[in-house]
Each structure stands twice: as C-alpha cells, then as structure tokens.
PDB file of N, CA and C in Angstrom:
ATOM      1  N   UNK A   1       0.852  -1.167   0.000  1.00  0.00           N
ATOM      2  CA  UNK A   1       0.000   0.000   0.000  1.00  0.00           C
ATOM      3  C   UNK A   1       0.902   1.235   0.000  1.00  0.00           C
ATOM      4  N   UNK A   2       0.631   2.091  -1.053  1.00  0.00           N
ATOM      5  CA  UNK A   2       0.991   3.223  -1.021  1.00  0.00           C
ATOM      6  C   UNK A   2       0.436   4.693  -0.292  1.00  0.00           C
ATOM      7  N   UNK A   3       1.069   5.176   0.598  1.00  0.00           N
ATOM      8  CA  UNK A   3       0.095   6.297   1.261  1.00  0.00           C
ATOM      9  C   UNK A   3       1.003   7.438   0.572  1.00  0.00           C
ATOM     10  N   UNK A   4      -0.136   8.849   0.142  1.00  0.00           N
ATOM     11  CA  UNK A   4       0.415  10.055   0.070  1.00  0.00           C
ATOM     12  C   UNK A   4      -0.160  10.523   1.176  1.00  0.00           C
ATOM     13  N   UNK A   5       0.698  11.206   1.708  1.00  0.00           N
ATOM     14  CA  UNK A   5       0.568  11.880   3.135  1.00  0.00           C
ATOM     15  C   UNK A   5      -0.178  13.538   2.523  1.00  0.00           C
ATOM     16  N   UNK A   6      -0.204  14.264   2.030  1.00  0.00           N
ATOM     17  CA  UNK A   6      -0.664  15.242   1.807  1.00  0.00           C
ATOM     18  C   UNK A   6      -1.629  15.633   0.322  1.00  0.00           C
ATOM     19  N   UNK A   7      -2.536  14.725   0.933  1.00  0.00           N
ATOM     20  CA  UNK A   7      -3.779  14.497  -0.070  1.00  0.00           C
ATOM     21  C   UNK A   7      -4.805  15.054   0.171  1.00  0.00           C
ATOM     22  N   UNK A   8      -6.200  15.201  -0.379  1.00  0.00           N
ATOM     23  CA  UNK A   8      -7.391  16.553  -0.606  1.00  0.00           C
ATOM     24  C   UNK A   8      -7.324  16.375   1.190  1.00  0.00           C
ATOM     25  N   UNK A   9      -7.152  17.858   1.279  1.00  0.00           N
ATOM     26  CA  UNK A   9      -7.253  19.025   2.509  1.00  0.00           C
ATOM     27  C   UNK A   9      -6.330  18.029   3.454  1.00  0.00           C
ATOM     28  N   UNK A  10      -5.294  18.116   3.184  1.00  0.00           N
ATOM     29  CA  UNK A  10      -4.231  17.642   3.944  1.00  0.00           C
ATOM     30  C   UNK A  10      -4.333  16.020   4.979  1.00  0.00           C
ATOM     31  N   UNK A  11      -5.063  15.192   4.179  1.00  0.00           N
ATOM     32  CA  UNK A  11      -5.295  14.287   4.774  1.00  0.00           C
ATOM     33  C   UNK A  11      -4.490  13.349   4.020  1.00  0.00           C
ATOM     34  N   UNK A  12      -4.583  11.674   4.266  1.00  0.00           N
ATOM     35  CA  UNK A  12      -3.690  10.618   2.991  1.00  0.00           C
ATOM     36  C   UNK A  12      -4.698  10.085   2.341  1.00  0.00           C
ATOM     37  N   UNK A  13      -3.979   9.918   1.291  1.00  0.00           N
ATOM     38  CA  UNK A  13      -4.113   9.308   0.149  1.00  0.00           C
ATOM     39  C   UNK A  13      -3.686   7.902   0.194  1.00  0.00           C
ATOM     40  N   UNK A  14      -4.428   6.816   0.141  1.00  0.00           N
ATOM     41  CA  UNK A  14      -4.085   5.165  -0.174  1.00  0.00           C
ATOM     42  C   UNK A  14      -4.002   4.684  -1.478  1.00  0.00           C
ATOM     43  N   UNK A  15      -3.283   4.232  -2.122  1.00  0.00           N
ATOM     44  CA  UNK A  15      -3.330   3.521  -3.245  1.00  0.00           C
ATOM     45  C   UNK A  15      -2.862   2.030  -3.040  1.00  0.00           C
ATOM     46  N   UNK A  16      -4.078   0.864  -2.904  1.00  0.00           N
ATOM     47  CA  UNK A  16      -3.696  -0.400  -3.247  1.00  0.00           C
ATOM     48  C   UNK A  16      -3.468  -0.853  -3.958  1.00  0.00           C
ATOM     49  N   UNK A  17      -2.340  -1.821  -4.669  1.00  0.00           N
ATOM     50  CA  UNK A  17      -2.723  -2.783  -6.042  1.00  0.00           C
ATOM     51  C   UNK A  17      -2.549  -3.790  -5.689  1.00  0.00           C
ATOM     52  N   UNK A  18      -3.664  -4.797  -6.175  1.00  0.00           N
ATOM     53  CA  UNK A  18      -3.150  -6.356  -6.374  1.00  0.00           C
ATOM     54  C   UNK A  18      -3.481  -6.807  -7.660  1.00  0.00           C
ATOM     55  N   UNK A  19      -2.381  -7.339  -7.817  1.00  0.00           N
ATOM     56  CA  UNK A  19      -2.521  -8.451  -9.375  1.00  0.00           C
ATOM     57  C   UNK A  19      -3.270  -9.480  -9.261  1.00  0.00           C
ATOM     58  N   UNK A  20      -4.046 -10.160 -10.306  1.00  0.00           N
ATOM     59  CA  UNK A  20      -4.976 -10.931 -10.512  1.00  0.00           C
ATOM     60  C   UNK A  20      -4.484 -11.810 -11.874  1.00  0.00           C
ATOM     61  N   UNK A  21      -4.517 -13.569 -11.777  1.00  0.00           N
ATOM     62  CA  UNK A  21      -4.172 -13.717 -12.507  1.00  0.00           C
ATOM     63  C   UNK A  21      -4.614 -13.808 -14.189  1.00  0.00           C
ATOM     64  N   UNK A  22      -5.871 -13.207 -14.004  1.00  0.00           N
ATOM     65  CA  UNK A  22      -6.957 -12.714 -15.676  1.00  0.00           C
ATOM     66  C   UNK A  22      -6.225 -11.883 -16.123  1.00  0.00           C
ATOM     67  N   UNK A  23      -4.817 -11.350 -15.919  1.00  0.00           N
ATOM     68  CA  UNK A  23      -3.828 -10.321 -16.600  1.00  0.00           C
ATOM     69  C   UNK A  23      -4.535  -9.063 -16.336  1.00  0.00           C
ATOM     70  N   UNK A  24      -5.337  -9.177 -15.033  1.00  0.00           N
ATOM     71  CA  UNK A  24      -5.715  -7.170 -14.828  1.00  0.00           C
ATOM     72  C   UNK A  24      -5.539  -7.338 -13.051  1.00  0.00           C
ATOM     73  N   UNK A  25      -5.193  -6.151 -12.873  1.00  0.00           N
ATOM     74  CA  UNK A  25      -4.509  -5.834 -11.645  1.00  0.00           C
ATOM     75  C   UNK A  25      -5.951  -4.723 -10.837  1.00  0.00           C
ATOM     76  N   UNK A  26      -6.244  -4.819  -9.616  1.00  0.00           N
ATOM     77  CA  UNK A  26      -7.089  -4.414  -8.772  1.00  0.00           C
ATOM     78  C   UNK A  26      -6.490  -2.812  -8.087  1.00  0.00           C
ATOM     79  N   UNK A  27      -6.907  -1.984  -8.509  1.00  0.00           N
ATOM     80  CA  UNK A  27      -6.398  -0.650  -7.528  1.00  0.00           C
ATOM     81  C   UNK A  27      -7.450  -0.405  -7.213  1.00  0.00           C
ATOM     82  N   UNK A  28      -7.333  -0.188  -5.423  1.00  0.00           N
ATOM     83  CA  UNK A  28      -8.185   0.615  -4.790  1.00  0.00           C
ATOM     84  C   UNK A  28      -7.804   2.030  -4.417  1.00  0.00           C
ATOM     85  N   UNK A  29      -8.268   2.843  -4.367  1.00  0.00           N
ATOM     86  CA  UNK A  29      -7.787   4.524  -4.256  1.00  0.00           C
ATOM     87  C   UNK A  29      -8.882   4.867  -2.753  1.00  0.00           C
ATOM     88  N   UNK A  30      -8.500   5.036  -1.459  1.00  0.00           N
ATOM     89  CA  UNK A  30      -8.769   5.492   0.028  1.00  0.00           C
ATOM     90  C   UNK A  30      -8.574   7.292  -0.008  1.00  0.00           C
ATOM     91  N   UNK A  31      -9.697   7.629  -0.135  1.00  0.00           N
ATOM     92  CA  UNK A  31      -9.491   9.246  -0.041  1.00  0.00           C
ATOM     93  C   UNK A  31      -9.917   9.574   1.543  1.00  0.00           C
ATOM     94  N   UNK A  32      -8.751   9.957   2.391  1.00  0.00           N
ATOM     95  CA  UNK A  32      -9.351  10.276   3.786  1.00  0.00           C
ATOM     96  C   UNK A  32      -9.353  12.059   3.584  1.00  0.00           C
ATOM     97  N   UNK A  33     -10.647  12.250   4.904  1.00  0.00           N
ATOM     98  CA  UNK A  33     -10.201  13.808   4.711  1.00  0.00           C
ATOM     99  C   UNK A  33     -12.412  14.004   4.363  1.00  0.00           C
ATOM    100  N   UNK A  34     -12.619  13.074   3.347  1.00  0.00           N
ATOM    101  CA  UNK A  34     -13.822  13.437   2.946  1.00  0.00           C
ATOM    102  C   UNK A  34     -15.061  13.664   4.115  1.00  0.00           C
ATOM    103  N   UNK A  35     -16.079  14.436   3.875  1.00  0.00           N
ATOM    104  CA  UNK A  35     -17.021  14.440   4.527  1.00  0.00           C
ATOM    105  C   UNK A  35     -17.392  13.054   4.987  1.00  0.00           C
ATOM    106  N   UNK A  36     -17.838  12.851   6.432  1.00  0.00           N
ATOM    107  CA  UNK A  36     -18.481  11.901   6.485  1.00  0.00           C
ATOM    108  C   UNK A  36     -20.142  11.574   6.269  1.00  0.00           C
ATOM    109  N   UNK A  37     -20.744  12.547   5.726  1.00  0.00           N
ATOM    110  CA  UNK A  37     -21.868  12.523   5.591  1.00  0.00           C
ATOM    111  C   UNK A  37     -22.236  13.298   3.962  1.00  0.00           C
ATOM    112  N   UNK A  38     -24.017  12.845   3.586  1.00  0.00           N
ATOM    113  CA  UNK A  38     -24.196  13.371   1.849  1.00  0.00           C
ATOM    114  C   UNK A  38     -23.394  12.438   0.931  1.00  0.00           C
ATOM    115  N   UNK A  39     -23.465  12.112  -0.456  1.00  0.00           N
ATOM    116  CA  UNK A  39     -23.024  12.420  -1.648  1.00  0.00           C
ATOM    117  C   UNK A  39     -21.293  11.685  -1.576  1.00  0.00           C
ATOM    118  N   UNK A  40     -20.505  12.305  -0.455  1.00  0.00           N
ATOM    119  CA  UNK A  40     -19.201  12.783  -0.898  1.00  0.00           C
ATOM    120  C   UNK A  40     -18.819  11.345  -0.021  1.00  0.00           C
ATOM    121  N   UNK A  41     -19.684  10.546   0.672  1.00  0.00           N
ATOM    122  CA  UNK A  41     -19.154   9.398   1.579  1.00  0.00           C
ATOM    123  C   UNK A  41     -18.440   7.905   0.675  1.00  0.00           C
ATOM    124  N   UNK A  42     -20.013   8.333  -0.627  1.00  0.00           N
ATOM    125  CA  UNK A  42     -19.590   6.877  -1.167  1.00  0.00           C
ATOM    126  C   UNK A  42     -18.325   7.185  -2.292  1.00  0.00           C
ATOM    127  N   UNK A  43     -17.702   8.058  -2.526  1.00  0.00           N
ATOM    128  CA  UNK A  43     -16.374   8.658  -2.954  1.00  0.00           C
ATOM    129  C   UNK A  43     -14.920   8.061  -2.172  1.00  0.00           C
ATOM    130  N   UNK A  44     -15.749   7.694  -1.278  1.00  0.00           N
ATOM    131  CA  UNK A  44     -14.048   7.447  -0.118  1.00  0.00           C
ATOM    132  C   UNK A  44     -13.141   6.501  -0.735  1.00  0.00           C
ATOM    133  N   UNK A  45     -13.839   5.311  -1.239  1.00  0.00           N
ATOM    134  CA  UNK A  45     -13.192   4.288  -1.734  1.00  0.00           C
ATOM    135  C   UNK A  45     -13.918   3.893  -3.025  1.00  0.00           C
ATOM    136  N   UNK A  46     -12.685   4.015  -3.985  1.00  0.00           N
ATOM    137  CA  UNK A  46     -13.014   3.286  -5.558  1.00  0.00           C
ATOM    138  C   UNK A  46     -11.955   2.417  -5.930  1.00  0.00           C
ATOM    139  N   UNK A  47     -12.898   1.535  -6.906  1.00  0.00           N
ATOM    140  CA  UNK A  47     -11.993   0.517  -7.470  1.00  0.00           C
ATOM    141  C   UNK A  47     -11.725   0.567  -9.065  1.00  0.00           C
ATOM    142  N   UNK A  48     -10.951   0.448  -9.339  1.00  0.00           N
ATOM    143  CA  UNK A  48     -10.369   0.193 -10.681  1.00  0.00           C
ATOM    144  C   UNK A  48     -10.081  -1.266 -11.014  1.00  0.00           C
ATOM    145  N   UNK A  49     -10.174  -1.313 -12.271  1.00  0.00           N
ATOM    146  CA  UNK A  49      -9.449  -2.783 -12.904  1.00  0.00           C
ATOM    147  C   UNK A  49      -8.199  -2.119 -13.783  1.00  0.00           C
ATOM    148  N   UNK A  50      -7.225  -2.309 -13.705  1.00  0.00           N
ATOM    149  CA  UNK A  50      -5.843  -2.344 -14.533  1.00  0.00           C
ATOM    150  C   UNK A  50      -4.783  -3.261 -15.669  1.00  0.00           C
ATOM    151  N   UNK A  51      -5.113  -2.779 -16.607  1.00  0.00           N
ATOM    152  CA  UNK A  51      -4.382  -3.857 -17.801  1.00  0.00           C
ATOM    153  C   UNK A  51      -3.142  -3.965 -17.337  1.00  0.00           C
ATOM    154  N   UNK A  52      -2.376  -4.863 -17.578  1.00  0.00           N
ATOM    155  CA  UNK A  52      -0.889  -4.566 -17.851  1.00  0.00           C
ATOM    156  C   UNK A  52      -0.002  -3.328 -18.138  1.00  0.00           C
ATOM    157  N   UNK A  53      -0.245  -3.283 -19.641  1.00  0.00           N
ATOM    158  CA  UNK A  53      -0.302  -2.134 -20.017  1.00  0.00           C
ATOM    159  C   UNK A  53      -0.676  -1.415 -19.382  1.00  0.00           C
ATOM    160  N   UNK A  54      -1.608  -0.458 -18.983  1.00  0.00           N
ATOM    161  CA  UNK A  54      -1.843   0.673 -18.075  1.00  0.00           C
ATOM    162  C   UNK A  54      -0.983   0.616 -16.737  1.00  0.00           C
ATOM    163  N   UNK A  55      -0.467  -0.650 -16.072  1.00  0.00           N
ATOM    164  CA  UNK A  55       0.162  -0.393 -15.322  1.00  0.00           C
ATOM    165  C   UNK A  55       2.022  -0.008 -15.288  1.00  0.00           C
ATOM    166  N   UNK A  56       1.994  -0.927 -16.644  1.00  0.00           N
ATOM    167  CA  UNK A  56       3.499  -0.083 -17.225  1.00  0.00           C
ATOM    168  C   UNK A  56       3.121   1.144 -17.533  1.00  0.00           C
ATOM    169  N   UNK A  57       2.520   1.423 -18.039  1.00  0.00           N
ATOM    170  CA  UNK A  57       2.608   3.238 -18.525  1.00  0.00           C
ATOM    171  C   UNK A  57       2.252   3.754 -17.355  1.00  0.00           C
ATOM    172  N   UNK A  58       1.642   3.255 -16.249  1.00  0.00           N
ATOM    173  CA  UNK A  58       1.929   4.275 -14.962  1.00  0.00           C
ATOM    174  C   UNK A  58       3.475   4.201 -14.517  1.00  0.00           C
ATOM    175  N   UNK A  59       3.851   2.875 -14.008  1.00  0.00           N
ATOM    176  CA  UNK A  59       5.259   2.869 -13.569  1.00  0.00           C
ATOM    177  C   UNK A  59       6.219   4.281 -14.628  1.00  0.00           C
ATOM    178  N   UNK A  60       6.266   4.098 -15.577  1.00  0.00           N
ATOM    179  CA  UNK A  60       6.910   4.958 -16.583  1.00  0.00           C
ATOM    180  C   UNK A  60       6.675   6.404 -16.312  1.00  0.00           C
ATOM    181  N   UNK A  61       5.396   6.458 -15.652  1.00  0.00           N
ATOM    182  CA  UNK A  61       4.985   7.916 -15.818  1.00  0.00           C
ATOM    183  C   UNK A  61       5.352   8.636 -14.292  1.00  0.00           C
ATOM    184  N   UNK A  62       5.536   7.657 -13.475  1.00  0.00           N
ATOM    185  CA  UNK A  62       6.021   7.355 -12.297  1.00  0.00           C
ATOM    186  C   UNK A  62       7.621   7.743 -12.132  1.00  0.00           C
ATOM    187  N   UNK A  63       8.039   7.091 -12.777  1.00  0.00           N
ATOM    188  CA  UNK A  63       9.683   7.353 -13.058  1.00  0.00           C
ATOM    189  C   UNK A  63       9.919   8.497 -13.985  1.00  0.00           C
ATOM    190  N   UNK A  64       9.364   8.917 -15.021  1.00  0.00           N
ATOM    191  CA  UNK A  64       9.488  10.386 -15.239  1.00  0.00           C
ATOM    192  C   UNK A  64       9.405  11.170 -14.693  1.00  0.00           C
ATOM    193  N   UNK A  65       8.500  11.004 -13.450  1.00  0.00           N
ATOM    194  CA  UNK A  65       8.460  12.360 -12.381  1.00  0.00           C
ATOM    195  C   UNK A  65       9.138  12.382 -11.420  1.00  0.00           C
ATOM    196  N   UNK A  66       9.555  11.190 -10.947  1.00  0.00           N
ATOM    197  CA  UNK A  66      11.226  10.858 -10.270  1.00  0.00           C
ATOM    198  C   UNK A  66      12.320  11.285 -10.523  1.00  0.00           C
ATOM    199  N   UNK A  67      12.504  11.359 -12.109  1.00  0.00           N
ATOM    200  CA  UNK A  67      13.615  11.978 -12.855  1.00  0.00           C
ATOM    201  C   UNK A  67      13.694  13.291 -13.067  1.00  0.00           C
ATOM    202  N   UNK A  68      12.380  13.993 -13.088  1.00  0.00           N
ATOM    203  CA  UNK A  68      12.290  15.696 -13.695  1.00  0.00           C
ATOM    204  C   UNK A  68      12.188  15.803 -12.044  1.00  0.00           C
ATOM    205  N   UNK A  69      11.571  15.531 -10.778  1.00  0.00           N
ATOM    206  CA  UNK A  69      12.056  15.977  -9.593  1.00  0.00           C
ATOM    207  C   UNK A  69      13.656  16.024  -9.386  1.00  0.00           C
ATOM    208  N   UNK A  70      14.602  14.853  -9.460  1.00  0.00           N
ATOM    209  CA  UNK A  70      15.991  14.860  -8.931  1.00  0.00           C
ATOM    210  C   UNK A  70      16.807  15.192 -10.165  1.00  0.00           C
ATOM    211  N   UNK A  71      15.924  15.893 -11.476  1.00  0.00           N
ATOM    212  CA  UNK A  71      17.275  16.789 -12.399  1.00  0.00           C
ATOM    213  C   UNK A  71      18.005  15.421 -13.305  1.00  0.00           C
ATOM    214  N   UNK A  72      17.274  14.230 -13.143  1.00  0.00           N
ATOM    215  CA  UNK A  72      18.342  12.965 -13.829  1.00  0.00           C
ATOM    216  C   UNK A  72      17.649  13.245 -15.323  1.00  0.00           C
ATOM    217  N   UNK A  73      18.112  13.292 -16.928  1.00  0.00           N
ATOM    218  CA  UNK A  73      17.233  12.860 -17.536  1.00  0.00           C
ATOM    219  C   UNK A  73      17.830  11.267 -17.987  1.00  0.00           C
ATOM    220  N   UNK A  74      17.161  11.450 -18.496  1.00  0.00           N
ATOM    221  CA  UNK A  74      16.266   9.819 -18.929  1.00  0.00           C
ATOM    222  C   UNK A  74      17.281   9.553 -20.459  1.00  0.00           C
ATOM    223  N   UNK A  75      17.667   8.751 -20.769  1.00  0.00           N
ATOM    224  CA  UNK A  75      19.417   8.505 -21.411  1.00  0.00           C
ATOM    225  C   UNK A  75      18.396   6.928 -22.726  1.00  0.00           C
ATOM    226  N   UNK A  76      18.271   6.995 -23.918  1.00  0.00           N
ATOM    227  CA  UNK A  76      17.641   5.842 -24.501  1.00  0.00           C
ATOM    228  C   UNK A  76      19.052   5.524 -25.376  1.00  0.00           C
TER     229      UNK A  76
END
C-alpha cells in the first residue's frame, strides 16, 4: 500500500494494487479527509481494474516524475 501523506485538505491518500491472474490488476484509491456525511461518503473508496499495459505506462509515468524531480534525464 501506497500512502500520500498530503492528499485533498491535507489528509492521505491510499493507493492499493493487487494483481490478478486474468492479466488485470485491482487498484483501490482510500481518499481520507472526505465528509463523512451526503453524496461525498460513497467517494471514499473506488476501485479500478488495470491492464498490464496501463500499469506499465503508470510505472513509466512514475519514473518520469522521479527523474524531472531529482534533475536525472532519462538517457535511450
């Protein structure tokens, strides 16, 4: 589990993944911080299904912003 510590109105952010072996991967996304009441409750937690693909092009997109944060570029 991935937590961002400074997520909507300074609360964390969860990102789960688990792989599945149908070749699609499970992300759950934990938004703390939200109202607990109205509309905005059933928001807290969503699920995604993830191709392969989509999860390489996150990793990638992941490591590009790793690289333009610490000034490395990226060398093919």
């Amino acid at each position: 589990m991935a937590k961002i510590k400074e997520g909507y109105n300074g609360k964390e952010l969860e990102l789960r993944f688990s792989g599945r072996r149908n070749g699609n991967a499970e992300l759950w996304i934990e938004q703390h911080g939200l109202p607990e009441e109205g509309n905005m409750i059933r928001y807290r937690e969503t699920l995604s299904y993830i191709s392969l693909q989509e999860l390489q092009d996150l990793k990638a997109e992941i490591e590009d912003a790793i690289l333009a944060i610490t000034g490395i570029n990226r060398t093919y």
